[in-house]
Protein backbone atom coordinates (compact mmCIF):
# COMPACT_ATOMS: atom_id res chain seq x y z
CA UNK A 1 0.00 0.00 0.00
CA UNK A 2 1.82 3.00 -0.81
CA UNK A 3 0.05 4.64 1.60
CA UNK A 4 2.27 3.16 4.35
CA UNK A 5 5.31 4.11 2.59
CA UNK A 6 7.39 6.46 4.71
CA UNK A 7 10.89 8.30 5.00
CA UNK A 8 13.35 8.13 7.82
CA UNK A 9 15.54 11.14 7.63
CA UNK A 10 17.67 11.03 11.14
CA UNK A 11 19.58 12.85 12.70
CA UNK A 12 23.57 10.38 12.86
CA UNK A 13 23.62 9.38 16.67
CA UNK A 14 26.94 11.34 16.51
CA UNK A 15 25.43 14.44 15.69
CA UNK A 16 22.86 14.19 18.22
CA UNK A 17 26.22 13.19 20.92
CA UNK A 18 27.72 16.54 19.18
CA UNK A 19 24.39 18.93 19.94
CA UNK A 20 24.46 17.43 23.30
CA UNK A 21 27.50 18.55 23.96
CA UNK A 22 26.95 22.15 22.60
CA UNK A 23 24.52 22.48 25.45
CA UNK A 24 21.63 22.23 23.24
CA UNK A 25 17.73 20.42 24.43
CA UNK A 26 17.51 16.23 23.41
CA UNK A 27 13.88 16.55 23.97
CA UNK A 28 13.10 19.43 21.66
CA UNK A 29 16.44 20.19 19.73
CA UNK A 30 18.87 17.44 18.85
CA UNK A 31 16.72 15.89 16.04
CA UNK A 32 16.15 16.75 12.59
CA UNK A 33 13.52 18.72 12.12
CA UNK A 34 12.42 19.13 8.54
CA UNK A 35 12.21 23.13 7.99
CA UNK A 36 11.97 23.26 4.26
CA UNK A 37 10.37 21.13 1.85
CA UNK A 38 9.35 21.62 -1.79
CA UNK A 39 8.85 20.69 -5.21
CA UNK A 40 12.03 20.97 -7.14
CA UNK A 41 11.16 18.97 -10.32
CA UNK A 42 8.56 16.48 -11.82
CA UNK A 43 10.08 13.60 -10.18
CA UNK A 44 12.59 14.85 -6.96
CA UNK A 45 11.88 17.03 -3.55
CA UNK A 46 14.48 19.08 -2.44
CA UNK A 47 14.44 19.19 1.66
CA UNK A 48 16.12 21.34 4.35
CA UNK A 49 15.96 19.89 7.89
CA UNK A 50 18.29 21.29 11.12
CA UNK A 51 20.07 17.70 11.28
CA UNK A 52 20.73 18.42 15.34
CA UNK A 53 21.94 21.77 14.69
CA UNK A 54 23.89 20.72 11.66
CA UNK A 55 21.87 22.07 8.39
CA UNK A 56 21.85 19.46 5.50
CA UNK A 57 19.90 19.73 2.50
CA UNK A 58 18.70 16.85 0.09
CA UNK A 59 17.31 16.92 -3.75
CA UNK A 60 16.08 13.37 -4.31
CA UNK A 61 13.38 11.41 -5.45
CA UNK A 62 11.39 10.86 -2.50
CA UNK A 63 14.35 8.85 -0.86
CA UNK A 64 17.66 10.23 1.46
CA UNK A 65 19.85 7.87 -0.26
CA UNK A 66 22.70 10.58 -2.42
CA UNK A 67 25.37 12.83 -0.96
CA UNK A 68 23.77 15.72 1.39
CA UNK A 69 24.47 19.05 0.59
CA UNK A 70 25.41 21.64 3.23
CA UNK A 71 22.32 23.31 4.89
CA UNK A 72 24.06 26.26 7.07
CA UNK A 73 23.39 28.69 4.76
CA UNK A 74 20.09 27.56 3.37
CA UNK A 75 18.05 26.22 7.17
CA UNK A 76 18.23 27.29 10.38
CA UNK A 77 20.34 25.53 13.52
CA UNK A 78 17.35 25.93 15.54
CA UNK A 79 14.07 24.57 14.84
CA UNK A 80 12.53 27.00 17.09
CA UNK A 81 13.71 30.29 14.50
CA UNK A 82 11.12 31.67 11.91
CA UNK A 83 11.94 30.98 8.57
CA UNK A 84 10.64 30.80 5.46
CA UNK A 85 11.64 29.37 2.07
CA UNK A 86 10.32 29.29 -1.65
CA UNK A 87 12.02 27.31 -5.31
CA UNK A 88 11.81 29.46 -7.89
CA UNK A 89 12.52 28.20 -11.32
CA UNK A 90 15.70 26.32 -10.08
CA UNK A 91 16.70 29.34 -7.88
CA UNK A 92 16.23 28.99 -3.70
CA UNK A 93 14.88 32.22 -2.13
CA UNK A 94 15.25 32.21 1.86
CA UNK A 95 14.63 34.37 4.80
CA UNK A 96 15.50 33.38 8.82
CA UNK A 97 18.29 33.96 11.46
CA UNK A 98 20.57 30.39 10.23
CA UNK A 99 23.17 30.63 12.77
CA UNK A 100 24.30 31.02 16.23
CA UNK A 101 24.90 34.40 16.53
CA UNK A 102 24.00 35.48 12.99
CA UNK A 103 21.80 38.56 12.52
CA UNK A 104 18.61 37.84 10.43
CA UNK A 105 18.81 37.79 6.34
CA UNK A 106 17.03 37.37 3.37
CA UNK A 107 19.29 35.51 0.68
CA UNK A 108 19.45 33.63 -2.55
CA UNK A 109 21.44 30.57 -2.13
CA UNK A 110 21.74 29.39 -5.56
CA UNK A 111 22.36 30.10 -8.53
CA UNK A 112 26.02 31.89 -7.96
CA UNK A 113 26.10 34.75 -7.39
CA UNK A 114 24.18 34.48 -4.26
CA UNK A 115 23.20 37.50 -2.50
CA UNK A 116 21.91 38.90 0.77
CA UNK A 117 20.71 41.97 2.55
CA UNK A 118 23.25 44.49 4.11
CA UNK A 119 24.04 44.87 7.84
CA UNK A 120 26.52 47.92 7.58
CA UNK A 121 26.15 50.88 7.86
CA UNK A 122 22.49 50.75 7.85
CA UNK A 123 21.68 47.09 9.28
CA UNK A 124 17.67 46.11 7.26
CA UNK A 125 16.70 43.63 9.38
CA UNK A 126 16.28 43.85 13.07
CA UNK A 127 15.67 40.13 15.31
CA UNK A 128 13.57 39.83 12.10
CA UNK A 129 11.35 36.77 12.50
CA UNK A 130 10.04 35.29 9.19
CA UNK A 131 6.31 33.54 9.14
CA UNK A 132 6.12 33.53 5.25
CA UNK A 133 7.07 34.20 1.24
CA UNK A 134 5.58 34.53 -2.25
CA UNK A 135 6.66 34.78 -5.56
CA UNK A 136 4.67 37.33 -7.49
CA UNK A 137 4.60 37.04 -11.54
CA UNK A 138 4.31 41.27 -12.05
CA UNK A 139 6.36 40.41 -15.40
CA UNK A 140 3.31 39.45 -16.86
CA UNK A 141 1.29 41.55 -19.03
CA UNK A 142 3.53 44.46 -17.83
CA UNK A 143 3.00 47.94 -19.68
CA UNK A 144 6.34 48.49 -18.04
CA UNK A 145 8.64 45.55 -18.70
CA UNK A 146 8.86 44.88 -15.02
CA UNK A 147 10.03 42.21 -12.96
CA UNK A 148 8.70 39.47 -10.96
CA UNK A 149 9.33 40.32 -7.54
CA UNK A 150 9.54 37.94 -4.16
CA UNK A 151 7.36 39.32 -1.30
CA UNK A 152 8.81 38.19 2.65
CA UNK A 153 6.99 38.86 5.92
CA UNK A 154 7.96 38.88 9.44
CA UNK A 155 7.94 40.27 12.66
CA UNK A 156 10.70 42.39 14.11
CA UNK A 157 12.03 45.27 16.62
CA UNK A 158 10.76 48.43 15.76
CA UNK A 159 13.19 50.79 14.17
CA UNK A 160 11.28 53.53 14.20
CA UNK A 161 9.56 55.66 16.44
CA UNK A 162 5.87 54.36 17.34
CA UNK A 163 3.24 55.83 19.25
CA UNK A 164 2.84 53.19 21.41
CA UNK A 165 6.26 52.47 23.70
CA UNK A 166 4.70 49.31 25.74
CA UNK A 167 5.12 47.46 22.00
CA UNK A 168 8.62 47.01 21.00
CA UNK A 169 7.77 44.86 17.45
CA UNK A 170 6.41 45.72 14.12
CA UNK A 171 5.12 43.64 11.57
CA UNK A 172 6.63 44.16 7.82
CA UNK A 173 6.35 42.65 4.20
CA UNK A 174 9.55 43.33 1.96
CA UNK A 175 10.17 42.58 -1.19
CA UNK A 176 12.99 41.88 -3.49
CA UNK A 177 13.11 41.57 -7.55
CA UNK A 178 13.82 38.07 -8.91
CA UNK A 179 16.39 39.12 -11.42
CA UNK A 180 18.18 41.24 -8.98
CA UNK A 181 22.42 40.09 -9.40
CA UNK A 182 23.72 42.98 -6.90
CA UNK A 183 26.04 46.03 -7.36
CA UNK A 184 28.78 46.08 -9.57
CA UNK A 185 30.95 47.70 -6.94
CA UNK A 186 28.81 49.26 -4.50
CA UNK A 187 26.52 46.36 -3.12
CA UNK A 188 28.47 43.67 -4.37
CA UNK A 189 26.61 40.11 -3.45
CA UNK A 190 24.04 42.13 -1.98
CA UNK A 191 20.51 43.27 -2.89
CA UNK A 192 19.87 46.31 -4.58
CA UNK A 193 16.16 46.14 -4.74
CA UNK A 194 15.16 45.35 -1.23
CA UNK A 195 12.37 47.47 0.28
CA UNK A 196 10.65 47.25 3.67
CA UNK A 197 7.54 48.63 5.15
CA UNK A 198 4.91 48.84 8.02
CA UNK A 199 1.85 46.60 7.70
CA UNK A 200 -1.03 47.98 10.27
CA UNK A 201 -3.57 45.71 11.87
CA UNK A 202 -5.43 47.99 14.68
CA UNK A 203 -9.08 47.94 16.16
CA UNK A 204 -9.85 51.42 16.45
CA UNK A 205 -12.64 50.98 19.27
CA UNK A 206 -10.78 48.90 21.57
CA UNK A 207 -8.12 51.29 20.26
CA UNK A 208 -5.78 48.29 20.46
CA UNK A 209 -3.04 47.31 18.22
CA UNK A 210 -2.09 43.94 17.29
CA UNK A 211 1.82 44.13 16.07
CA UNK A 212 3.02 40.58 15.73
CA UNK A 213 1.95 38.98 12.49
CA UNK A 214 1.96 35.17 12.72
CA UNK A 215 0.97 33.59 9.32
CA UNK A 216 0.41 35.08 6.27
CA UNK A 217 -1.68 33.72 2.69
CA UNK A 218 -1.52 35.11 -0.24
CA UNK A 219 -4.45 34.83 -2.18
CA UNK A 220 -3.53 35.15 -6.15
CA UNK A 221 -6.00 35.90 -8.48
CA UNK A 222 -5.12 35.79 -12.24
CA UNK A 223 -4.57 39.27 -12.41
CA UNK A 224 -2.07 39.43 -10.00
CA UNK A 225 -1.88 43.05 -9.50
CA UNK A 226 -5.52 42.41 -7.68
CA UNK A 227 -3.44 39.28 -5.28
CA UNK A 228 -4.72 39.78 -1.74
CA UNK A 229 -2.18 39.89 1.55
CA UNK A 230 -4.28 37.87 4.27
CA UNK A 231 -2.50 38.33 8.11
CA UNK A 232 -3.40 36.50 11.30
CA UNK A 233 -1.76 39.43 13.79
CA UNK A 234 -1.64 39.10 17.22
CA UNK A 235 -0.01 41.00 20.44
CA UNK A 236 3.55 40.63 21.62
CA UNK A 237 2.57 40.43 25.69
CA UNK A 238 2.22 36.42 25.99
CA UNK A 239 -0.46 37.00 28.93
CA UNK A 240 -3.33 38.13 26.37
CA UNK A 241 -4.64 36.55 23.78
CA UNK A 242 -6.32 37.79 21.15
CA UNK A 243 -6.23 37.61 17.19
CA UNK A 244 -7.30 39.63 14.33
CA UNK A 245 -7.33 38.79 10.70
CA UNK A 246 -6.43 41.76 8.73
CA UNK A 247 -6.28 41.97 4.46
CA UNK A 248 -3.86 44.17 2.19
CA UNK A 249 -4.25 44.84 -1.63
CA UNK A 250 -0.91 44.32 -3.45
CA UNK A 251 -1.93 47.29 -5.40
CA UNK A 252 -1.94 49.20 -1.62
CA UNK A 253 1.59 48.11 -0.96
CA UNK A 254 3.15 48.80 -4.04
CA UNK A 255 1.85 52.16 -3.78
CA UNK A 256 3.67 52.65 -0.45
CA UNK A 257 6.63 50.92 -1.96
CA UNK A 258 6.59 54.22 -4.11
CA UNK A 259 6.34 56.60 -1.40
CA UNK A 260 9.27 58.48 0.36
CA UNK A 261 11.67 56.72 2.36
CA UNK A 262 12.88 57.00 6.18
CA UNK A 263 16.27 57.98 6.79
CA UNK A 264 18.50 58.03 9.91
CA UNK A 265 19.63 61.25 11.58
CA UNK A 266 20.37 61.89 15.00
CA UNK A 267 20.30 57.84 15.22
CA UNK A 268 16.99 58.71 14.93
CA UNK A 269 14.33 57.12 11.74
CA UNK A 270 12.86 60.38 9.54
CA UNK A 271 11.20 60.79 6.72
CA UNK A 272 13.33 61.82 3.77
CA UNK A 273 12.94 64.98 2.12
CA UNK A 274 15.71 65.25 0.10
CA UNK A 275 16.71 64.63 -3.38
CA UNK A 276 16.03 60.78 -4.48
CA UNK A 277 18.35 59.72 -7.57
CA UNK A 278 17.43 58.59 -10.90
CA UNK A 279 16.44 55.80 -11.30
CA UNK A 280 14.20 55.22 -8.24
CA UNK A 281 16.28 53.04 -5.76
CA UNK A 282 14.88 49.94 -5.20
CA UNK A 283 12.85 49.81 -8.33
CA UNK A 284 13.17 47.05 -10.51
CA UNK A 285 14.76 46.98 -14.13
CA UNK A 286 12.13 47.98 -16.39
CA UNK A 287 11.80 49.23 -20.15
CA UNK A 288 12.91 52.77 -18.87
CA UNK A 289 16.04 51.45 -17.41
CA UNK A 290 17.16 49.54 -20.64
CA UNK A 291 16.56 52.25 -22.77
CA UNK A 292 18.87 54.21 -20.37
CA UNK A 293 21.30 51.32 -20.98
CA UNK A 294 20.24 49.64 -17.79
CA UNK A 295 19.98 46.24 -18.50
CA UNK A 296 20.46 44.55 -14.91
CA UNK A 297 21.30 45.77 -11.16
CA UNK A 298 24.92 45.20 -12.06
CA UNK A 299 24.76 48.36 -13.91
CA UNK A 300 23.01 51.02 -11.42
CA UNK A 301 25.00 54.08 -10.68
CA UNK A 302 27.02 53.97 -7.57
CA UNK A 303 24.98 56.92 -6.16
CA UNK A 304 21.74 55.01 -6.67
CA UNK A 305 22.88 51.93 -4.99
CA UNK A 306 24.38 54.29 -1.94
CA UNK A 307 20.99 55.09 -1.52
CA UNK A 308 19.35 52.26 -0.77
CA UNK A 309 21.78 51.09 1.32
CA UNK A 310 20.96 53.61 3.66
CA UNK A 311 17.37 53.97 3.05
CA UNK A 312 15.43 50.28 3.02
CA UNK A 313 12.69 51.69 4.90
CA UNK A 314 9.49 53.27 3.45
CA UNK A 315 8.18 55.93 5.35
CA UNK A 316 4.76 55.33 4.43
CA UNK A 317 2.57 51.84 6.50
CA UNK A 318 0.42 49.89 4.43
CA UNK A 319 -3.09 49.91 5.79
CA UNK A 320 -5.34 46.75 5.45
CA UNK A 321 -8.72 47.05 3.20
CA UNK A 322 -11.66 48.81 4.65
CA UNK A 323 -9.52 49.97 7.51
CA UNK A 324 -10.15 47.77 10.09
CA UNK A 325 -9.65 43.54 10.74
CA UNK A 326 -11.65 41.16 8.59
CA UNK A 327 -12.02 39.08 11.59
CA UNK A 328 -11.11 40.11 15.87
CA UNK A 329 -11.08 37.28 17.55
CA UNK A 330 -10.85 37.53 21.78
CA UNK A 331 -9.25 34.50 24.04
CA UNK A 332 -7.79 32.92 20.86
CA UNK A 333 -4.39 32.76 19.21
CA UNK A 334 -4.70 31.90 15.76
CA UNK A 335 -0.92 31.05 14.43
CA UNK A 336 -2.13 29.50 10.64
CA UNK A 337 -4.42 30.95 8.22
CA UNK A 338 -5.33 29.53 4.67
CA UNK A 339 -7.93 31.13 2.52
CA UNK A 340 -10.27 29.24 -0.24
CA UNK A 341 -12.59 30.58 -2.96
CA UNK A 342 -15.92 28.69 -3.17
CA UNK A 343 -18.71 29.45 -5.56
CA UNK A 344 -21.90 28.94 -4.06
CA UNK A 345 -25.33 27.52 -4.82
CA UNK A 346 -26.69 31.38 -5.18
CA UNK A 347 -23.82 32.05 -7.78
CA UNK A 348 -22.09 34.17 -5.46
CA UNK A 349 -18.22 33.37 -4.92
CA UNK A 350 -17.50 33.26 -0.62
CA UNK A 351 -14.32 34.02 1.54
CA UNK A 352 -13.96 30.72 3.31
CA UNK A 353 -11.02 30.93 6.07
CA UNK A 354 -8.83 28.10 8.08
CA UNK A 355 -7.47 28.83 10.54
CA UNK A 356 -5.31 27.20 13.09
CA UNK A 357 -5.13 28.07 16.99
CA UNK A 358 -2.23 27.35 19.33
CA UNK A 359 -3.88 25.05 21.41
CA UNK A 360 -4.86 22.64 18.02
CA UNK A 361 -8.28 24.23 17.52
CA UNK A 362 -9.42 24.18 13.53
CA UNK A 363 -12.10 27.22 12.41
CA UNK A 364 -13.72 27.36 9.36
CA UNK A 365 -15.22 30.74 9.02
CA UNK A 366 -17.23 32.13 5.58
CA UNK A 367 -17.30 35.96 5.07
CA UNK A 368 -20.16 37.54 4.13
CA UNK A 369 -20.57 41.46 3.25
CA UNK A 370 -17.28 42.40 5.25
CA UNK A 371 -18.31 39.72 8.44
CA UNK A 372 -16.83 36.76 9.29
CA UNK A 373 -19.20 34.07 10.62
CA UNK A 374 -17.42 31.03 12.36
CA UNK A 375 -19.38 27.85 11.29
CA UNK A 376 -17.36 25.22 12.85
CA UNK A 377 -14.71 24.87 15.21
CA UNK A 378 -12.81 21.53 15.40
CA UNK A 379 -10.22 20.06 18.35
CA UNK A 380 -7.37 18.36 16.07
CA UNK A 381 -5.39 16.44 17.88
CA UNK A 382 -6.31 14.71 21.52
CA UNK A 383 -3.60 16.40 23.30
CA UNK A 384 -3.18 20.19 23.13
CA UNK A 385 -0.19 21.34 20.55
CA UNK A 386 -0.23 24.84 18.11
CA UNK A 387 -1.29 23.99 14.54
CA UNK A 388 2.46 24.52 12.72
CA UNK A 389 1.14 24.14 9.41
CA UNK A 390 -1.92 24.05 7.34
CA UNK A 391 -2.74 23.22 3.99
CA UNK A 392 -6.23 22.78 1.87
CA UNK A 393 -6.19 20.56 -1.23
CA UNK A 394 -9.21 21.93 -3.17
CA UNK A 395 -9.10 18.79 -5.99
CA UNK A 396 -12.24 17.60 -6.33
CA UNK A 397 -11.48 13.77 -5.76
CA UNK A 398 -10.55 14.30 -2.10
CA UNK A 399 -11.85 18.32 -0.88
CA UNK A 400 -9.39 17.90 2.34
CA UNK A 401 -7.64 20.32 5.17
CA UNK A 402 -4.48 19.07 6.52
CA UNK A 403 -3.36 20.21 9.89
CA UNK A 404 0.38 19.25 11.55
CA UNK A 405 1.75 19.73 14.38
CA UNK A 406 4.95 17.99 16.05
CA UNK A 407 3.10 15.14 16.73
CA UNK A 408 1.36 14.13 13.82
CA UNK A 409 -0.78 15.45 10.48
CA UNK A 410 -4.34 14.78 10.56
CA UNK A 411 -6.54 15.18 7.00
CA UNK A 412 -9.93 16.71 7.91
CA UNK A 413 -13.11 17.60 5.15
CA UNK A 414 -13.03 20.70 3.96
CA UNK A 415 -16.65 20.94 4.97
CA UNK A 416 -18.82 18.60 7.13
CA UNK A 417 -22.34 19.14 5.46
CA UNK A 418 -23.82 16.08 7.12
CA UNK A 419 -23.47 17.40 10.56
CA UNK A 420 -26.45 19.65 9.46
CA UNK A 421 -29.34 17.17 10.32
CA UNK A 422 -32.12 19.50 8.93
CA UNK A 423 -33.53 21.74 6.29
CA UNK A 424 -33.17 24.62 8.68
CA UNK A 425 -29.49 24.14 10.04
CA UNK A 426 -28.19 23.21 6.90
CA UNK A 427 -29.44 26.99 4.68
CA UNK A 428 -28.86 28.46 7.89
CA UNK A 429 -25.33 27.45 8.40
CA UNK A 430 -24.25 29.93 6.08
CA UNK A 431 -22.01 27.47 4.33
CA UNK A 432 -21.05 27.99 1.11
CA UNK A 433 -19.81 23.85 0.37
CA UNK A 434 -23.57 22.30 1.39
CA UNK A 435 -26.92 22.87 -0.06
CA UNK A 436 -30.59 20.71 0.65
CA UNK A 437 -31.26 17.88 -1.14
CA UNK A 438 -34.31 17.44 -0.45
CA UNK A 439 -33.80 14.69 2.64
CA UNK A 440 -29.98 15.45 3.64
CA UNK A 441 -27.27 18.52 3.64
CA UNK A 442 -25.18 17.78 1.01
CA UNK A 443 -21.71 19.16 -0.25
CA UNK A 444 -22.06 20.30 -3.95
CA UNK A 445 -19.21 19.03 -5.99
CA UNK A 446 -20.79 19.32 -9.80
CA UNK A 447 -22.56 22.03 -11.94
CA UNK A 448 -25.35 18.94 -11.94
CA UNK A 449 -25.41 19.35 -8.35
CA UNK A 450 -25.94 23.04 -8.19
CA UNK A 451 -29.07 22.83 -10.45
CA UNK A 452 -30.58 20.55 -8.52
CA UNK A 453 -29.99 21.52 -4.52
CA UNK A 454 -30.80 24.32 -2.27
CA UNK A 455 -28.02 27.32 -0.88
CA UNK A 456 -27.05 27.46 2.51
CA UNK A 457 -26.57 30.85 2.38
CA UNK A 458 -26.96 34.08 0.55
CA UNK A 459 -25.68 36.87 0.22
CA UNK A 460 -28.00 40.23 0.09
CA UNK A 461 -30.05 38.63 3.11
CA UNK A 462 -30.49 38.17 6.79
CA UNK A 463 -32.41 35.07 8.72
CA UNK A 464 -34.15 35.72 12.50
CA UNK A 465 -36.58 33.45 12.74
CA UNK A 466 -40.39 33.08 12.67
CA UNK A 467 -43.61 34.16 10.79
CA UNK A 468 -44.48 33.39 6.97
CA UNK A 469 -42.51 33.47 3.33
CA UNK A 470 -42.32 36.90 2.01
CA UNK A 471 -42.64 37.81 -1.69
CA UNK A 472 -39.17 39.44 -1.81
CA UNK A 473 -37.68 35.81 -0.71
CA UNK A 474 -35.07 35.21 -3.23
CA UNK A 475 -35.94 32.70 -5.73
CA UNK A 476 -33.67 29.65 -4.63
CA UNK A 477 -35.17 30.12 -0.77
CA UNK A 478 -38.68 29.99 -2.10
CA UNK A 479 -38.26 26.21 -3.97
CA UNK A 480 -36.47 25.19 -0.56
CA UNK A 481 -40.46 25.76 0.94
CA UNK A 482 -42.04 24.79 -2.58
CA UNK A 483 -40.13 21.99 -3.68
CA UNK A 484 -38.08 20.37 -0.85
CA UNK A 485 -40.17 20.05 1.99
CA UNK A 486 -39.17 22.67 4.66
CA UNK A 487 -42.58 22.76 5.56
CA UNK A 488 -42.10 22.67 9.60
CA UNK A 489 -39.95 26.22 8.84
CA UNK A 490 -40.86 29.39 8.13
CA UNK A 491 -38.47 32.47 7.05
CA UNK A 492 -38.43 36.43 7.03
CA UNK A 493 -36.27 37.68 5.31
CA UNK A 494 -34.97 41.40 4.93
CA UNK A 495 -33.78 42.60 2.47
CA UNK A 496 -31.38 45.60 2.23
């Protein structure tokens, strides 16, 4: 059954002697713990684990069998430091503190040259901790000739000044360009396009501001200039918990991406006022550049790349869509978000959210005219544990979430329609996957389906309960009554 078919990957009993001996934890650190793990061609994986705080990396097909390849520069020592990773058409893109006493970096680690961010005189990263990465294609159907760029985010110590001084962290996205090769002299090995910037996630009654982002999704569309930024933030005081789910537009952040910069003076971060060379430093090669005779990084001016050495930060904070969280969430920490597009029975397409707690708790949540309706809330695993990853597969064959943690991964339905036992619970569930067929709640998996079955939700209306049908019902809600034997419920329904 190749089912049953597994991998052992160990760490050598000598390197778990040798982490011993460096002081290091055999219960939670001397093992290998598999931090990166991707695609790299039709038939072979390539894999990163923390080999007892020995890095080795592995391209193979689905076996450990070949010569490992040295990990230091590509995973983390410690299993316990954010990181995040991404293969790129052949090229590795990755972002995490990888050694002992190594400051935080964002790097390419192959193809030669590789390249990194700078640390002198103006240091870009700052205890950065990394919770995710994207590749976005904005080469295609450019107007501009411009590049594809790769998008990091992460937590780290404020730089700045803030209004608050109780929070020390602030939560960022950067981005790099893919076909950046560095500085011909200025620069050299390092990145000349890398930009920073302020993501916001605040509750303005509570006026309470959640600064430590946790997970990130990127929701691509296939214009991906329209891509959505989704967030889980929460606070950096351990002692409170609380959680807010807040959404960016690309098109929002590459706007403050082309805003002033912040400059240091007085050790102090400003807003820059002065001159800014041409071309604009940190921008991309684009059409403009070549016909300047700009054909890659390697042949900026010196003046442009002294620039952005010194000024990574954008002055400007990017400010999630409709101002405010999708989602606030009290006595929860979620730490794993993924976001799925389902059409529903009423042709409308719904916001359905995963999202993963630290104490193993799965939500499903739909949104619906800017709110967020929980609809089910699962217990994972049998002993406590934070959800450390989450993915959906959305193929029709097998509609499944996956949740891990360090003691397992357990495959769950993406929706549990039969749990809705009648008419009523299942249109009133709100869920977008299940619809009435007459004697059960079912999930709708074919246009055949969705001729025949009932919504469970809709969109333009609201459901309190009693007294009779009115004529505004939308259609679909009046055959549920007419053709599908809801007879012992009756409906208002307002419409806006």
């Amino acid at each position: 059954n190749p089912l049953l078919l597994q991998i052992d990957w160990d760490a050598s009993p000598e390197q778990k002697k040798q982490c011993l001996n460096k002081g290091r934890d055999n219960q939670t650190e001397c093992y290998n713990h598999i931090r990166f793990l991707q695609r790299y061609n039709e038939t072979h994986l390539y894999a990163c684990g923390t080999n007892a705080f020995k890095p080795l990396c592995d391209a193979e097909r689905f076996s450990f069998s070949s010569d490992f390849e040295e990990g230091r520069d590509r995973c983390p020592y410690d299993p316990a430091k954010g990181y995040t990773g991404l293969l790129v058409d052949g090229e590795m893109f990755t972002a995490s503190q990888y050694e002992f006493r190594s400051s935080p970096d964002v790097r390419r680690n192959f193809p030669f040259p590789t390249l990194r961010t700078e640390e002198a005189p103006t240091r870009w990263l700052l205890e950065a901790d990394f919770v995710g990465s994207v590749l976005l294609k904005e080469s295609i159907n450019s107007s501009v000739g411009d590049d594809d760029k790769i998008y990091f985010f992460f937590t780290e110590r404020s730089q700045e000044q803030i209004v608050y001084p109780s929070q020390t962290k602030v939560s960022r996205v950067a981005r790099v360009c893919k076909t950046d090769w560095g500085g011909q002299r200025t620069l050299q090995r390092k990145w000349t396009t890398f930009l920073k910037a302020r993501m916001v996630c605040s509750v303005p009654e509570y006026e309470l501001h959640l600064n430590v982002l946790r997970d990130v999704f990127v929701l691509q569309n296939r214009d991906v200039h329209s891509s959505i930024f989704y967030g889980v933030f929460g606070l950096e005081w351990k002692n409170i918990k609380a959680s807010a789910i807040c959404q960016y537009a690309l098109s929002d952040v590459q706007k403050v991406f082309e805003g002033p910069y912040m400059e240091v003076l007085d050790s102090k971060w400003r807003e820059y006022t002065g001159k800014v060379p041409e071309p604009r430093p940190g921008s991309c090669i684009t059409d403009l550049h070549r016909s300047h005779g700009i054909n890659s990084s390697r042949d900026l001016p010196d003046n442009v790349l002294t620039f952005a050495r010194r000024h990574p930060l954008m002055a400007n904070q990017v400010h999630p869509m409709g101002v405010r969280p999708l989602m606030f969430k009290r006595s929860v920490n979620y730490v794993k978000i993924v976001v799925h597009k389902e059409l529903a029975l009423d042709g409308n397409l719904y916001t359905v959210l995963f999202l993963g707690t630290d104490d193993g708790w799965l939500h499903r949540a739909v949104e619906i005219n800017r709110d967020v309706h929980i609809i089910e809330e699962l217990q994972m695993f049998n002993e406590p544990q934070p959800v450390q990853s989450l993915l959906v597969s959305s193929a029709l064959v097998c509609r499944s979430v996956y949740v891990g943690s360090y003691s397992g991964v357990v495959q769950a339905p993406m929706s549990s329609c039969h749990r809705y036992t009648s008419c009523y619970d299942c249109v009133f569930s709100r869920d977008p996957f299940c619809g009435w067929d007459g004697t059960v709640c079912v999930e709708i998996f074919s246009r055949a389906q969705r001729m025949s079955r009932c919504p469970a939700l809709n969109n333009s209306t609201s459901y309190p309960a009693s007294a009779n049908l009115s004529k505004a019902t939308p259609c679909a809600l009046r055959n549920i009554t007419k053709s599908h034997n809801c007879k012992n419920y009756t409906f208002i329904v307002r419409v806006p």
